[in-house]
PDB file of N, CA and C in Angstrom:
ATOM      1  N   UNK A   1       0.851  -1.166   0.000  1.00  0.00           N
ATOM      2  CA  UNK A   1       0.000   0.000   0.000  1.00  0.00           C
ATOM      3  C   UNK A   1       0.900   1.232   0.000  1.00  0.00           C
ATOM      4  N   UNK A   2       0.543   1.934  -0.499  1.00  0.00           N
ATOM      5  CA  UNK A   2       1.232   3.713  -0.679  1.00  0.00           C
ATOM      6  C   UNK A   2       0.478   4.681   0.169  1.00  0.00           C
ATOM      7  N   UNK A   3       0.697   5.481  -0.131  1.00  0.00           N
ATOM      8  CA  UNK A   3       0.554   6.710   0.698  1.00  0.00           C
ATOM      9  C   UNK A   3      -0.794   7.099   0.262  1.00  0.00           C
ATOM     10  N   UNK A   4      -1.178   7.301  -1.362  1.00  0.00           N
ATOM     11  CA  UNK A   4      -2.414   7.943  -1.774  1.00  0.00           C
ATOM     12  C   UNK A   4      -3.576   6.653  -1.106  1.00  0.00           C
ATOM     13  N   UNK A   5      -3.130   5.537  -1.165  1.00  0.00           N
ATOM     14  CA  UNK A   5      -3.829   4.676  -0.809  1.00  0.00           C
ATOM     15  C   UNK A   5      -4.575   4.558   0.600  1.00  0.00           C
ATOM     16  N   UNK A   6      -3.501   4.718   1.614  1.00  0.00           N
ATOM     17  CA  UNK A   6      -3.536   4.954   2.835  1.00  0.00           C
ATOM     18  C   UNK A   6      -4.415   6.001   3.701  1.00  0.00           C
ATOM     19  N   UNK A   7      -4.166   7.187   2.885  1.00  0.00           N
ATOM     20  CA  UNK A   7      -4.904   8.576   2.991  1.00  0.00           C
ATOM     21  C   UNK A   7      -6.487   7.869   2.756  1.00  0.00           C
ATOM     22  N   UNK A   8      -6.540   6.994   1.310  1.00  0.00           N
ATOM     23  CA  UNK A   8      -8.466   7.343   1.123  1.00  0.00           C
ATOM     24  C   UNK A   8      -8.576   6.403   2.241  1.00  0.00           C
ATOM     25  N   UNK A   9      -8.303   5.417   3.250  1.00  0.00           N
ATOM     26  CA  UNK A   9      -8.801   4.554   3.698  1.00  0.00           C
ATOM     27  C   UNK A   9      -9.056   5.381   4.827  1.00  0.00           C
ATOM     28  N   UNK A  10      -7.712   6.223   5.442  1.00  0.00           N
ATOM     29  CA  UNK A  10      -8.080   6.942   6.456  1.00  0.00           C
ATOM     30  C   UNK A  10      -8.883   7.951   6.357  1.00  0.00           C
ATOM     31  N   UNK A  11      -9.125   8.418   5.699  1.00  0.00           N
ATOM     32  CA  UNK A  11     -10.144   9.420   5.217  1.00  0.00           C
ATOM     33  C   UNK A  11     -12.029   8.964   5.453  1.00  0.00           C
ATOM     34  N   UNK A  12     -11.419   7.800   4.688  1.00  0.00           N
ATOM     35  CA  UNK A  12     -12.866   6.874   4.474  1.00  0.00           C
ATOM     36  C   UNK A  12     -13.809   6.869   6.254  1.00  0.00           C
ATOM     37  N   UNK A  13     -12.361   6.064   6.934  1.00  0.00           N
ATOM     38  CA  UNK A  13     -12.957   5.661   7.932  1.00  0.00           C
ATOM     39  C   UNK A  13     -13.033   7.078   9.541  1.00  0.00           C
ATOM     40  N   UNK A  14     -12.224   8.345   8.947  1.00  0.00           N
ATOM     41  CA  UNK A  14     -12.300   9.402   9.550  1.00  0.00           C
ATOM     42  C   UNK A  14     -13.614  10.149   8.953  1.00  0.00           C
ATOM     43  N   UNK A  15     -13.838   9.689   8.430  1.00  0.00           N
ATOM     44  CA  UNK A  15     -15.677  10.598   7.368  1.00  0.00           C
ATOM     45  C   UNK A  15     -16.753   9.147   8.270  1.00  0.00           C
ATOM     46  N   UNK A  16     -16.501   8.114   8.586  1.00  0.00           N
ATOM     47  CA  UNK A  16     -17.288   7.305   8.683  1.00  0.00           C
ATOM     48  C   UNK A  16     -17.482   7.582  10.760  1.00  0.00           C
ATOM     49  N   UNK A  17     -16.544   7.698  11.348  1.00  0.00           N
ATOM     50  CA  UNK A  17     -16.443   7.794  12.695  1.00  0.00           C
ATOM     51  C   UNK A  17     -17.165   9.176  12.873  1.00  0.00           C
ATOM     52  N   UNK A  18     -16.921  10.325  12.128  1.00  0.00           N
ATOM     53  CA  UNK A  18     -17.501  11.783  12.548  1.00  0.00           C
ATOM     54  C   UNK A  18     -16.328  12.301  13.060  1.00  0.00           C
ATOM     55  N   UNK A  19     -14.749  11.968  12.031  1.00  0.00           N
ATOM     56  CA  UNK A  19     -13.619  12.342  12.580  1.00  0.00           C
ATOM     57  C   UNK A  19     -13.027  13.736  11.661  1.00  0.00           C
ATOM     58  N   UNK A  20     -11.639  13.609  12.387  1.00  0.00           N
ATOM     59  CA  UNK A  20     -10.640  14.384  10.607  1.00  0.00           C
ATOM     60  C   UNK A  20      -9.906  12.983  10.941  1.00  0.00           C
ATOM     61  N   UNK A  21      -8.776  13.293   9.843  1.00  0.00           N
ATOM     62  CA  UNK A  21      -7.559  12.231   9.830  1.00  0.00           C
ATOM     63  C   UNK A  21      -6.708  12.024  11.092  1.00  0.00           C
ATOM     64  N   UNK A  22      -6.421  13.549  11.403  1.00  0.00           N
ATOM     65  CA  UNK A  22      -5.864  13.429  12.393  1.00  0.00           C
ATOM     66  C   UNK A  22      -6.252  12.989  13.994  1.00  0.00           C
ATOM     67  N   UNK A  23      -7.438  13.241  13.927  1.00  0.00           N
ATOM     68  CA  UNK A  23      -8.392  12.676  15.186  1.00  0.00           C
ATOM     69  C   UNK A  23      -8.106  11.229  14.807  1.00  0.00           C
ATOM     70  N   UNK A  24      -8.490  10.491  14.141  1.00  0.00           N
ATOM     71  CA  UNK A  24      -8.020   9.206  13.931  1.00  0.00           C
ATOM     72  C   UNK A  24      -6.882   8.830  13.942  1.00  0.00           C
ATOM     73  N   UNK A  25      -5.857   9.247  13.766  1.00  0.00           N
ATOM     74  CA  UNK A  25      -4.529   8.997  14.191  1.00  0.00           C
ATOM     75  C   UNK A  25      -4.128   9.415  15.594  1.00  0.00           C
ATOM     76  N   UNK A  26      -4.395  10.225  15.977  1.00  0.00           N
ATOM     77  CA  UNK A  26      -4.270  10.292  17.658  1.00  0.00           C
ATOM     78  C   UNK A  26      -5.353   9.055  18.085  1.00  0.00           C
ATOM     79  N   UNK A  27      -6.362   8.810  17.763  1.00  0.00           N
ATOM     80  CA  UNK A  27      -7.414   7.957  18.719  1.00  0.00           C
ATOM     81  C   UNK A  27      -5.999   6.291  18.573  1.00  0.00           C
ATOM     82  N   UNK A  28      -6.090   6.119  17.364  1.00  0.00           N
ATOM     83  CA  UNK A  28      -5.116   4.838  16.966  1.00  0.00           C
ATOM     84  C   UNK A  28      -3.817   4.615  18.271  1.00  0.00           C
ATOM     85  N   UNK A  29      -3.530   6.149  17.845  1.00  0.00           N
ATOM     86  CA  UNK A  29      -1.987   6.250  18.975  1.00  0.00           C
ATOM     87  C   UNK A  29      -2.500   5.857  20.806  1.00  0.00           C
ATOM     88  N   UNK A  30      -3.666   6.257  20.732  1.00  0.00           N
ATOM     89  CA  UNK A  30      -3.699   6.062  21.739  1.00  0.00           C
ATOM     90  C   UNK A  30      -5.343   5.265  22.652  1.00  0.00           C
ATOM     91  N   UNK A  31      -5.173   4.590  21.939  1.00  0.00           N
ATOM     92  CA  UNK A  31      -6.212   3.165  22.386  1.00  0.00           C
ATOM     93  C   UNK A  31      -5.422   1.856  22.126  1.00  0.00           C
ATOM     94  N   UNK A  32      -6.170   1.148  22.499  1.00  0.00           N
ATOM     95  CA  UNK A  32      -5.738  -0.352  21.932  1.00  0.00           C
ATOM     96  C   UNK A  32      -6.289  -0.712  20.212  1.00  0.00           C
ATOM     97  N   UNK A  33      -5.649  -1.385  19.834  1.00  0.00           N
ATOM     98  CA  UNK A  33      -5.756  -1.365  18.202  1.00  0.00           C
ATOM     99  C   UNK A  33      -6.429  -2.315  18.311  1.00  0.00           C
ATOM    100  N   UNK A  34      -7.711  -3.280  19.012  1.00  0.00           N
ATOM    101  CA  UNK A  34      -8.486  -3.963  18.390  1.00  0.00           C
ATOM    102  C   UNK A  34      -9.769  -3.424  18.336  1.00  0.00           C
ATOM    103  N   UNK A  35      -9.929  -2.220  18.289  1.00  0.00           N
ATOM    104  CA  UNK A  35     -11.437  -1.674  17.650  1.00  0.00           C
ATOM    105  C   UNK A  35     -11.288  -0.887  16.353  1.00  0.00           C
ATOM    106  N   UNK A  36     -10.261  -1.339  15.813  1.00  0.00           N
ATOM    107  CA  UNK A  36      -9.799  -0.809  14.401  1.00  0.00           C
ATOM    108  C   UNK A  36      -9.912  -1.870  13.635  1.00  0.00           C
ATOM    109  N   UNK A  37     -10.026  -1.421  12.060  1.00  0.00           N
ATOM    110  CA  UNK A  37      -9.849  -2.572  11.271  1.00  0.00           C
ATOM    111  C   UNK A  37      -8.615  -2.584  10.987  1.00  0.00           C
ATOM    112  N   UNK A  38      -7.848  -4.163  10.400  1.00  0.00           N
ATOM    113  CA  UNK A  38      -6.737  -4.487  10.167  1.00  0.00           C
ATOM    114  C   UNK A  38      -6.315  -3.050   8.962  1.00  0.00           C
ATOM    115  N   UNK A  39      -6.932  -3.313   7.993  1.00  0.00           N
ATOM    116  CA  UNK A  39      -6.608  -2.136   6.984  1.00  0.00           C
ATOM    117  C   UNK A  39      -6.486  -0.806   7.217  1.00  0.00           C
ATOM    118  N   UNK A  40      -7.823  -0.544   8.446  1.00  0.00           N
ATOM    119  CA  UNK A  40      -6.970   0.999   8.627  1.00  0.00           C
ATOM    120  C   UNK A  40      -5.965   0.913   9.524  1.00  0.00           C
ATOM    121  N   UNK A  41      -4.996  -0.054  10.427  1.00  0.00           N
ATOM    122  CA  UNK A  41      -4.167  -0.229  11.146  1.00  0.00           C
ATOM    123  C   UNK A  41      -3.013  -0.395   9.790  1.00  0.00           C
ATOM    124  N   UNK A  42      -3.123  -0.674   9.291  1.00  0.00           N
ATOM    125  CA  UNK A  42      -2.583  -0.723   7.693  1.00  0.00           C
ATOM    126  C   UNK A  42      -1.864   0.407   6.965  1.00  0.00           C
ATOM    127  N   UNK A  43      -3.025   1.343   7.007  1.00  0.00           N
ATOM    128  CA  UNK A  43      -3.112   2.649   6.359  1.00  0.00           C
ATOM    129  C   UNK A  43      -2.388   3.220   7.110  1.00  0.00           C
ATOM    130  N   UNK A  44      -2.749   3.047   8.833  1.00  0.00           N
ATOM    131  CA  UNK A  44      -2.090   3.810   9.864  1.00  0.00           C
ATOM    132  C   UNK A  44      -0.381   4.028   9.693  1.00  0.00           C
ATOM    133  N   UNK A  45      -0.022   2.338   9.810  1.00  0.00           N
ATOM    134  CA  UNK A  45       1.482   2.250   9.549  1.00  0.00           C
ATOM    135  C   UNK A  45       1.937   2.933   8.053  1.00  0.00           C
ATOM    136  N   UNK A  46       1.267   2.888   7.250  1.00  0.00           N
ATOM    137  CA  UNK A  46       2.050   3.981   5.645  1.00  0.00           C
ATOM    138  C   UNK A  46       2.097   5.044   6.493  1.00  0.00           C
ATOM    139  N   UNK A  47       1.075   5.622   6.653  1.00  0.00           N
ATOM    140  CA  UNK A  47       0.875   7.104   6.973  1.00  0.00           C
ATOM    141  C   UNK A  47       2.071   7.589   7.999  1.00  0.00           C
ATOM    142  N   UNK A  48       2.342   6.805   8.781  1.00  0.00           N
ATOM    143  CA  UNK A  48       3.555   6.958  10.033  1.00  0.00           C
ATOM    144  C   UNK A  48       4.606   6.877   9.139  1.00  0.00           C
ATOM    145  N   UNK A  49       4.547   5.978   8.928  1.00  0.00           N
ATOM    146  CA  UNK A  49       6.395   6.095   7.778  1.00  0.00           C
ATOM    147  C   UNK A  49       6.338   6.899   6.883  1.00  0.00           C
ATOM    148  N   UNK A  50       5.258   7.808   6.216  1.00  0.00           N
ATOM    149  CA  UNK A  50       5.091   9.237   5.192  1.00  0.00           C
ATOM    150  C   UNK A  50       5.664   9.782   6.154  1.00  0.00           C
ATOM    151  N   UNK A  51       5.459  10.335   7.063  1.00  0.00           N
ATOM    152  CA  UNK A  51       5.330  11.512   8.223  1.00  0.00           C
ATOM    153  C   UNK A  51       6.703  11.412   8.837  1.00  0.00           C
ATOM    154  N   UNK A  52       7.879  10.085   8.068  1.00  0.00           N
ATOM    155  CA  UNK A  52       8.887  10.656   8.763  1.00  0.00           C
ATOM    156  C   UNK A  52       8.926   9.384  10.033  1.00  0.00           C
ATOM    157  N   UNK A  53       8.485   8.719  10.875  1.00  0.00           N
ATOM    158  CA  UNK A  53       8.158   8.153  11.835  1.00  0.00           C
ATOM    159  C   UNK A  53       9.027   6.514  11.673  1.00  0.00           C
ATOM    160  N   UNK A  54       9.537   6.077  12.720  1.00  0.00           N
ATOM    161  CA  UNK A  54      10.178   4.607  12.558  1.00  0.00           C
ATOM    162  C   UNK A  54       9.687   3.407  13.631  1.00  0.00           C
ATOM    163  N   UNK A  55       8.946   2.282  13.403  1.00  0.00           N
ATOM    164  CA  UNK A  55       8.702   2.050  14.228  1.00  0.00           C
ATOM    165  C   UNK A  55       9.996   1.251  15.311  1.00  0.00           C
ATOM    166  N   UNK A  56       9.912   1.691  16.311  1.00  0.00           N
ATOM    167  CA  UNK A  56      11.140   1.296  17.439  1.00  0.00           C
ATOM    168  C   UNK A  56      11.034  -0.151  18.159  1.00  0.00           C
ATOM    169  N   UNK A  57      10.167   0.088  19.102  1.00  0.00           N
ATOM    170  CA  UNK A  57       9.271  -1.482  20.187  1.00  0.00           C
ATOM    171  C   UNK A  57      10.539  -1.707  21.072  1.00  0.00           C
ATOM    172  N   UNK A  58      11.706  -0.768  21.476  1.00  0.00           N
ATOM    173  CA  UNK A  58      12.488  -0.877  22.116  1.00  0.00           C
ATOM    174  C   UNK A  58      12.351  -0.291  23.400  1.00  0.00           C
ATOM    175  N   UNK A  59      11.876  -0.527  24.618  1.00  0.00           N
ATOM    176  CA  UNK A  59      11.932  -0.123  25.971  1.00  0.00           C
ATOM    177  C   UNK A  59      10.858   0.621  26.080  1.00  0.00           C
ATOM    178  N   UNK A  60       9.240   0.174  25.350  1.00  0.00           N
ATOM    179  CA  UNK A  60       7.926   0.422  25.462  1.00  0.00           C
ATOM    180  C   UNK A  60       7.960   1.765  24.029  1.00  0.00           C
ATOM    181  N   UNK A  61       8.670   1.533  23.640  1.00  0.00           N
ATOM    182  CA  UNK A  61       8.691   2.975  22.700  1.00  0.00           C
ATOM    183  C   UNK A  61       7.385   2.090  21.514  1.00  0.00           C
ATOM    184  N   UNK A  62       7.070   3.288  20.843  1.00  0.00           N
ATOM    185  CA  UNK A  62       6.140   2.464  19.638  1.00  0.00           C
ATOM    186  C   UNK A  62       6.875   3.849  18.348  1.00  0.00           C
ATOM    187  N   UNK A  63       6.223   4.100  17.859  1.00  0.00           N
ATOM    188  CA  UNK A  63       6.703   5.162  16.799  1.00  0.00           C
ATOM    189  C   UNK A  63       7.704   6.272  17.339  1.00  0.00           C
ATOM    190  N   UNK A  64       8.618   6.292  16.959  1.00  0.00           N
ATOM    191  CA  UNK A  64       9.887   7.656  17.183  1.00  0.00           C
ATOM    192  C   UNK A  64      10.326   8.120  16.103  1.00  0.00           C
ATOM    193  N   UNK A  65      10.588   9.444  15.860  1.00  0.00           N
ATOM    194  CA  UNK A  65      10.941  10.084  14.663  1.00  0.00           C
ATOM    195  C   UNK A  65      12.100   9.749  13.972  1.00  0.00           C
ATOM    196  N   UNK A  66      12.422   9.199  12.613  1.00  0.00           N
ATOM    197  CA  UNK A  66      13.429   8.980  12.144  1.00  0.00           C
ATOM    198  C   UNK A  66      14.675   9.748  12.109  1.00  0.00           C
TER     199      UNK A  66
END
């Protein structure tokens, strides 16, 4: 998946919640990821690595800036 790809899904499902994108990406960052769908958890990870972002998982870390 790419980036343009990523965007309509998050988009999709930020128009479907009564969100923006970014409300959906903070909610993601900070809930547990099983009330998401796999695909927008999907979309989520492109969108983090567009933005610059690496995922770490080293000493509770989750995304840190590249």
């Amino acid at each position: 998946m790419r980036i343009k790809g990523a965007m309509t899904i998050l988009t999709k499902e930020a128009k479907f919640l009564g969100m923006t994108v970014d409300e959906v990406v903070d909610f993601i960052d900070n809930s547990n990821h099983y009330t998401v769908p796999v695909k927008v958890l999907q979309a989520y990870e492109v969108y983090k690595m567009d933005q610059g972002y690496r995922w770490s998982g080293i000493n509770f870390e989750t995304w840190v800036k590249a």
